[in-house]
Protein backbone atom coordinates (compact mmCIF):
# COMPACT_ATOMS: atom_id res chain seq x y z
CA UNK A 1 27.53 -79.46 -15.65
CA UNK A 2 23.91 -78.12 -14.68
CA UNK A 3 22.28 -80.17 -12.63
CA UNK A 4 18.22 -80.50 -13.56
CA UNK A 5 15.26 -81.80 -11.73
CA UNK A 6 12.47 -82.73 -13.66
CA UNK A 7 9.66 -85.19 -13.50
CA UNK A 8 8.90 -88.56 -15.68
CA UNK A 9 6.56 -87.89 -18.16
CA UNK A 10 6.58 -89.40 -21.75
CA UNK A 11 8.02 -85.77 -23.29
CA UNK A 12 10.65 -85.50 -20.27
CA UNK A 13 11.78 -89.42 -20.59
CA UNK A 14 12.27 -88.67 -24.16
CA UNK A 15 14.71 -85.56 -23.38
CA UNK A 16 16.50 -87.28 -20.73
CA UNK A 17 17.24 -90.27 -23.09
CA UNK A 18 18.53 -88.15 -25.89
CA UNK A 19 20.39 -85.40 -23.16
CA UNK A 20 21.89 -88.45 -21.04
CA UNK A 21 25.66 -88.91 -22.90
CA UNK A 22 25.63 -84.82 -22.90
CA UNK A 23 28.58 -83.47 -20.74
CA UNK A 24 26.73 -80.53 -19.86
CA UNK A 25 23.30 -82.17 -17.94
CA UNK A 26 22.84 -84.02 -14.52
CA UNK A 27 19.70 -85.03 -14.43
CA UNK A 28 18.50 -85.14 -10.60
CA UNK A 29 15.83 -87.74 -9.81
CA UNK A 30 13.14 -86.17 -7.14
CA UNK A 31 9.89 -87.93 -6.16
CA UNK A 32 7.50 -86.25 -6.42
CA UNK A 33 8.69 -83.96 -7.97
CA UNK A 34 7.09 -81.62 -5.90
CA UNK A 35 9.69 -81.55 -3.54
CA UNK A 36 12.47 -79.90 -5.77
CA UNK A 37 9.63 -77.18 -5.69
CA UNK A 38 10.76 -75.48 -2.62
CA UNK A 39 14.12 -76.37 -2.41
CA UNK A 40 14.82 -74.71 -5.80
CA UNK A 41 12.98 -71.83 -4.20
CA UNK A 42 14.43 -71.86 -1.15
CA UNK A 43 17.92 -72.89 -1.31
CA UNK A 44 18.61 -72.57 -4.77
CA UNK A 45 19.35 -76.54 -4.69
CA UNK A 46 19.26 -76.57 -9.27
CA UNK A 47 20.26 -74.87 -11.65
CA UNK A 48 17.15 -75.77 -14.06
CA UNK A 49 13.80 -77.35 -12.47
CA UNK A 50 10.12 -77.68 -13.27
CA UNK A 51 7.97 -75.80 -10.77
CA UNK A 52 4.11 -75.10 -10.32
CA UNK A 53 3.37 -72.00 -12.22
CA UNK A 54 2.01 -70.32 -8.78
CA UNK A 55 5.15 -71.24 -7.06
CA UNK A 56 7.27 -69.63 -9.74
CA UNK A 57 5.13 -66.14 -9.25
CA UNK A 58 4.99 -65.95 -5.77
CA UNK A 59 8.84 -66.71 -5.35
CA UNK A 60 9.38 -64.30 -8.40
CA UNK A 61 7.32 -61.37 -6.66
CA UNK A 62 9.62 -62.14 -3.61
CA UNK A 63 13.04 -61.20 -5.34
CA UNK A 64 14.15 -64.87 -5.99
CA UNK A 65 17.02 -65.33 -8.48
CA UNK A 66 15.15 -67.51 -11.00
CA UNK A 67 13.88 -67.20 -14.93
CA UNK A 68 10.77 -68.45 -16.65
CA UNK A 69 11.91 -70.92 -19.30
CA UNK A 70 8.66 -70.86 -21.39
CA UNK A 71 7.99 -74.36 -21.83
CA UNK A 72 5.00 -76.11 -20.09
CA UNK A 73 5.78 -79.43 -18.60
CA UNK A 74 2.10 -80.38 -17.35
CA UNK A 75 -1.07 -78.39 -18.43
CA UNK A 76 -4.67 -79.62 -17.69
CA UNK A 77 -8.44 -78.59 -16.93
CA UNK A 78 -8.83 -77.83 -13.72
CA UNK A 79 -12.26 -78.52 -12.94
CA UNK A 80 -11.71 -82.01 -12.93
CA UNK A 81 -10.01 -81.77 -9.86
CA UNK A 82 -12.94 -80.52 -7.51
CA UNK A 83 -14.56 -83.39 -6.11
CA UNK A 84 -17.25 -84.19 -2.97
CA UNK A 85 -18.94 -87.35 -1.78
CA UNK A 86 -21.30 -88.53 -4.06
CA UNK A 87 -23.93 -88.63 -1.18
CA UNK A 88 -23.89 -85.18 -0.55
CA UNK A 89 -26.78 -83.72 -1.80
CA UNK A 90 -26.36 -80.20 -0.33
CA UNK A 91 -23.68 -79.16 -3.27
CA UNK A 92 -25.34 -79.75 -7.02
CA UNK A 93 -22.84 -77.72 -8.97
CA UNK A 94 -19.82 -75.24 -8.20
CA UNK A 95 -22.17 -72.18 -7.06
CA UNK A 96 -23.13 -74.54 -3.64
CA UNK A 97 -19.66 -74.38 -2.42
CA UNK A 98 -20.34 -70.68 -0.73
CA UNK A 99 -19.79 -70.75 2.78
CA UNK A 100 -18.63 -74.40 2.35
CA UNK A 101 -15.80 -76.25 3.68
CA UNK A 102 -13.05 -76.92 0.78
CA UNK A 103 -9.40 -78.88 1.31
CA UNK A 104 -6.77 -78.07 -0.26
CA UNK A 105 -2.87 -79.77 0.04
CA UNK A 106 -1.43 -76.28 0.11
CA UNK A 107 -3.09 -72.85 -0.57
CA UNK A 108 -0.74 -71.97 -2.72
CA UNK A 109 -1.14 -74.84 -5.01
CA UNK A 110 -1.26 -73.89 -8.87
CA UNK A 111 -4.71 -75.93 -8.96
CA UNK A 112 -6.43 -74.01 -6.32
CA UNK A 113 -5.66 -71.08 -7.44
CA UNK A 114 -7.18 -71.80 -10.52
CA UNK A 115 -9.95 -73.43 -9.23
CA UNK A 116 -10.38 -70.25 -7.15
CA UNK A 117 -10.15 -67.58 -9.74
CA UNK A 118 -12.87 -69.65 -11.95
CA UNK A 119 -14.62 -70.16 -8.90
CA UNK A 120 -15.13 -66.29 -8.50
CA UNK A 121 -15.44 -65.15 -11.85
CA UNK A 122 -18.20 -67.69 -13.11
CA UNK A 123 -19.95 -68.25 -9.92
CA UNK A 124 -19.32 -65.24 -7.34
CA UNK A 125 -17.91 -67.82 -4.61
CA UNK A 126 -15.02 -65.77 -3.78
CA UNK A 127 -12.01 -67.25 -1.79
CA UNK A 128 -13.17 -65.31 0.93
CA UNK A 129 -16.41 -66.63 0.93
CA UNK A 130 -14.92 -70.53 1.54
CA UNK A 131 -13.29 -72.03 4.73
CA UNK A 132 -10.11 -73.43 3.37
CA UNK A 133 -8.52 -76.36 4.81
CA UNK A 134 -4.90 -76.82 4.41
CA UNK A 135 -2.20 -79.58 4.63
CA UNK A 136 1.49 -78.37 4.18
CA UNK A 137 3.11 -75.14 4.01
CA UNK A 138 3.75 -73.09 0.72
CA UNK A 139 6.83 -73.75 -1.46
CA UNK A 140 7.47 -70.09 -0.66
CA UNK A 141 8.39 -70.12 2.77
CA UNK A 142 7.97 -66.47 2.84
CA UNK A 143 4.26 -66.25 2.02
CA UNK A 144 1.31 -67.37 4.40
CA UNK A 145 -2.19 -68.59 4.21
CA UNK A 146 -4.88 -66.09 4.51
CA UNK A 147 -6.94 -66.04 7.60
CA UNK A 148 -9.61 -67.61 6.27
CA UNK A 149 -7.77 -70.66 5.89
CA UNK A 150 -7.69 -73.47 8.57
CA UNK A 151 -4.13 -75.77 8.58
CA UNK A 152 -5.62 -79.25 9.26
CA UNK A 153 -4.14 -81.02 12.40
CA UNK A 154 -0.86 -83.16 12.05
CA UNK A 155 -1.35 -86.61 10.50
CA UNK A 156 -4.79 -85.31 9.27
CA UNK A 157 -5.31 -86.96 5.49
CA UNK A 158 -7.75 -84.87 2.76
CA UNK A 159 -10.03 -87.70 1.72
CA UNK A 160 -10.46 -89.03 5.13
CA UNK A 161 -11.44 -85.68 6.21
CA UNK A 162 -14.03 -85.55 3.30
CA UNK A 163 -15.41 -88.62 3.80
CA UNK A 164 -15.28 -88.24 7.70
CA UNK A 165 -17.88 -85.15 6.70
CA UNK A 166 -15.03 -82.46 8.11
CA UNK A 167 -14.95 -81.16 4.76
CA UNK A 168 -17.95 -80.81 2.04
CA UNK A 169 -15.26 -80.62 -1.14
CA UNK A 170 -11.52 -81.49 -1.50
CA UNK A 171 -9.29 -80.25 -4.68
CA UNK A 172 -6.91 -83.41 -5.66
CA UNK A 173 -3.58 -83.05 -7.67
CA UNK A 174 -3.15 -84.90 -10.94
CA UNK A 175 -3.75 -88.48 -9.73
CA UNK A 176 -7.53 -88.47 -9.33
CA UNK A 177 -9.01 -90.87 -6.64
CA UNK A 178 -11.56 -93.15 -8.75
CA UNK A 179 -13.64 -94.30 -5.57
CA UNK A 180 -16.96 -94.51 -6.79
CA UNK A 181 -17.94 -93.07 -3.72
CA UNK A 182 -16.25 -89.48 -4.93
CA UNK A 183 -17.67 -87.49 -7.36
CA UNK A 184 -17.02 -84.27 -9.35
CA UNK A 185 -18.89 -80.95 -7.75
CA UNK A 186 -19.13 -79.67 -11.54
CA UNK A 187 -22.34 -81.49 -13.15
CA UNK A 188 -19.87 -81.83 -15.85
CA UNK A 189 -16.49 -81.12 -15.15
CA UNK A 190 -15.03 -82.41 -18.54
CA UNK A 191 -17.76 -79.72 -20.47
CA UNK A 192 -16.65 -76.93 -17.92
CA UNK A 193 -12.83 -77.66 -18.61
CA UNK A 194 -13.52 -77.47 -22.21
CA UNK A 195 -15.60 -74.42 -22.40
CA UNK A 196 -13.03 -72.66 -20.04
CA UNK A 197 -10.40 -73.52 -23.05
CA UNK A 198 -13.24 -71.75 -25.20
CA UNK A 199 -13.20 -69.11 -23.76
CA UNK A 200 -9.63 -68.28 -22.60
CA UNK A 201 -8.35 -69.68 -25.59
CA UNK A 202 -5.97 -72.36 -23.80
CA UNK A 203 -5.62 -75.32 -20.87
CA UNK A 204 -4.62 -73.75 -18.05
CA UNK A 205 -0.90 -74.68 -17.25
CA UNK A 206 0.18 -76.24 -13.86
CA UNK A 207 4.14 -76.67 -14.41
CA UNK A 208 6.70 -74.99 -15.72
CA UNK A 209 10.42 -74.98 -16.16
CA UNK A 210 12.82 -72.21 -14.19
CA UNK A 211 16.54 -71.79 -14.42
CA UNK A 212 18.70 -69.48 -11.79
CA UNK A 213 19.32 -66.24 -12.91
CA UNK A 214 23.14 -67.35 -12.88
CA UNK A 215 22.83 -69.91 -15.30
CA UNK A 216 20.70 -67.92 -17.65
CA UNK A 217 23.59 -64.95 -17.29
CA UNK A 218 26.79 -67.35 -17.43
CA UNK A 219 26.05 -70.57 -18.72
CA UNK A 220 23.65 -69.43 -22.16
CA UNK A 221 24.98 -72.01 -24.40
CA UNK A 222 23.97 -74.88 -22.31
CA UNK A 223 20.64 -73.32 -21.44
CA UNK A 224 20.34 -72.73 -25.00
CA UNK A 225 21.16 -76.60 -26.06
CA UNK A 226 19.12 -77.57 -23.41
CA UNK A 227 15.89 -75.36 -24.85
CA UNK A 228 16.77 -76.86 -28.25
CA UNK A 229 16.33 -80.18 -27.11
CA UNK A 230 12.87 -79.39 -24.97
CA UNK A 231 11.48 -78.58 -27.70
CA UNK A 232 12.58 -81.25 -29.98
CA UNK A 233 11.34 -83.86 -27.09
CA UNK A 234 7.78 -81.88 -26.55
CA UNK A 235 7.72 -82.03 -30.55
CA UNK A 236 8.96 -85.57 -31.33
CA UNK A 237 6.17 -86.98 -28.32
CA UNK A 238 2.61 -87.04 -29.14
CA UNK A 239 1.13 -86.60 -25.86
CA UNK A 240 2.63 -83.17 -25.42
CA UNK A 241 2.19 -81.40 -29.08
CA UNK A 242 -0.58 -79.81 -27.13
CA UNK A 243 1.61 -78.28 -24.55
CA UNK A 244 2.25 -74.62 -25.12
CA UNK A 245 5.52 -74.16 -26.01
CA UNK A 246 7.90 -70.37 -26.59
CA UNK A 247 6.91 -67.42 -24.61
CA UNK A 248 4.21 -66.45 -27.06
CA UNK A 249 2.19 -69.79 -26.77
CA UNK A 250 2.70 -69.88 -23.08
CA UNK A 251 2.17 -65.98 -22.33
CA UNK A 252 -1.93 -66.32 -22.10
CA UNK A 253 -1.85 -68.97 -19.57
CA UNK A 254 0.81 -67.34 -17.67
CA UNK A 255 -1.10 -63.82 -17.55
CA UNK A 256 -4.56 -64.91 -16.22
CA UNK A 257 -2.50 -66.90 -13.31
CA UNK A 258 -1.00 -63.48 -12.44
CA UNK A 259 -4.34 -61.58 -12.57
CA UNK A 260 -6.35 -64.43 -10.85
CA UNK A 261 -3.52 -64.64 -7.53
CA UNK A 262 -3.12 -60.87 -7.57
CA UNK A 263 -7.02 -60.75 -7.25
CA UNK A 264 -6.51 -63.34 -4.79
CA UNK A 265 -3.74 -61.38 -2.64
CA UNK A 266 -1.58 -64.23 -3.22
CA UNK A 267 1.87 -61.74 -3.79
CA UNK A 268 3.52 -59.59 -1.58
CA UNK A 269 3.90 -56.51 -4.08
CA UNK A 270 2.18 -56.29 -7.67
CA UNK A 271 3.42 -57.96 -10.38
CA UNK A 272 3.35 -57.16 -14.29
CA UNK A 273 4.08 -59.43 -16.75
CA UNK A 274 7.62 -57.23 -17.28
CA UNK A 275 8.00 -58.66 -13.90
CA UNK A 276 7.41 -61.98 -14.69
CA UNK A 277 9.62 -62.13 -18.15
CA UNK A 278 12.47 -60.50 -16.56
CA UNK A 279 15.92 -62.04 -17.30
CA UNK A 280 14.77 -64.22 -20.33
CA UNK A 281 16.74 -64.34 -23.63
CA UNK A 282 15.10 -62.47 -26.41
CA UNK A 283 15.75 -66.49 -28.65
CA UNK A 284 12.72 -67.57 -26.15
């Protein structure tokens, strides 16, 4: 039996309902599911398990045992997730935040790094050019911040440090704070996230699913029922028909993560998209 830990989202519910008499899934409950992030990484803990994109390079470009499974479990704009106090006047749109003070939960999130490549290639604030807060360590236990970036002290929270004026911008996850007091640094961060998807040609995604190597190499038949039935669920549930789906629809989104972190010196070694692909069944 494989044992799988994946969030609760309205496509996931639905495979977990229609997987739950199978003989060959244990479904793992994790909250958040963040945390099955590093210990899949780390100690191998699953045999499948969604994963932030960025986690799933980085631990790939350090020799870890795991396979892309091309399906994307959460995909979103990113821009949404930049935000300042409302009452600061000194940052009116994404090109202010030079030499500014930015938090972030973890460097390595999937969001920042986003948020940092389109940072640098629409507005010239490179990462470099930013004094990064952090909060907890990478997924990756191998990789560390740069030394640009500042870990916060223990017990330290993001928005009490933003609205303490420690930092001038904080990037939030998907739950969004809706204090009116908090507002987006993009004029229009809805407008940005859609001409991003103009331009790229896709919403960037945040999560994936991984499987171990072993599985993929020993177990194919389940993997393969298992793929069946992720993308009957993604399929069969409205809210995810936009979520790319098959190495093909995923591949763009996947590609400009690996250029943006490589620009950001985010791997230990290069990466190429062989790299990345490596040990996945040609049925994906």
């Amino acid at each position: 039996m494989l044992s799988v830990a994946i969030g609760n989202y309205p496509h996931t519910r639905l495979l977990k309902e229609r997987l739950a008499s199978s003989p060959h899934f244990n479904f793992v409950e994790v909250s958040p599911i963040t945390k099955a992030f590093a210990q899949m990484v780390r100690q191998g803990t699953y045999d499948i398990s969604e994963m932030a994109l960025v986690t799933f390079l980085q631990a790939k470009a350090y020799g870890k045992p795991l396979v892309l499974i091309p399906a994307a479990v959460a995909a979103r704009s990113q821009e949404i997730s930049l935000i300042k106090l409302r009452s600061n006047t000194h940052i009116k749109g994404p090109a202010d935040l030079k030499g500014k003070r930015i938090g972030v939960r973890a460097y390595s999130q999937t969001t920042g790094a986003w948020l940092r490549g389109i940072l640098s290639e629409n507005f010239g604030v490179t990462p470099q050019s930013v004094h990064w807060t952090t909060f907890e360590d990478p997924h990756v236990a191998e990789y560390s911040d740069p030394p640009f970036a500042t870990r916060a002290k223990p017990g330290s929270a993001l928005l009490d440090m933003l609205r303490a004026g420690e930092l001038d911008a904080v990037i939030v996850g998907n739950d969004k704070p809706t204090d009116p007091d908090l507002a987006d640094v993009y004029p229009d961060a809805e407008e940005a996230g859609r001409e991003f998807a103009s331009k790229h040609g896709f919403v960037p995604v945040n999560h994936v699913i991984v499987a171990k190597q072993t599985v993929v190499d020993a177990q194919r038949d389940a993997l393969m029922r298992f793929w069946d039935a992720v993308r009957a669920a993604w399929k069969d549930t409205p809210s995810a028909k936009a979520l790319p789906i098959g190495r093909k629809a995923i591949e763009p989104s996947v590609a400009l993560a690996l250029k943006y972190i490589s620009e950001q010196s985010m791997l230990p070694r290069p990466l190429t998209e062989a790299d990345v692909w490596a040990g996945l069944p040609d049925r994906f």
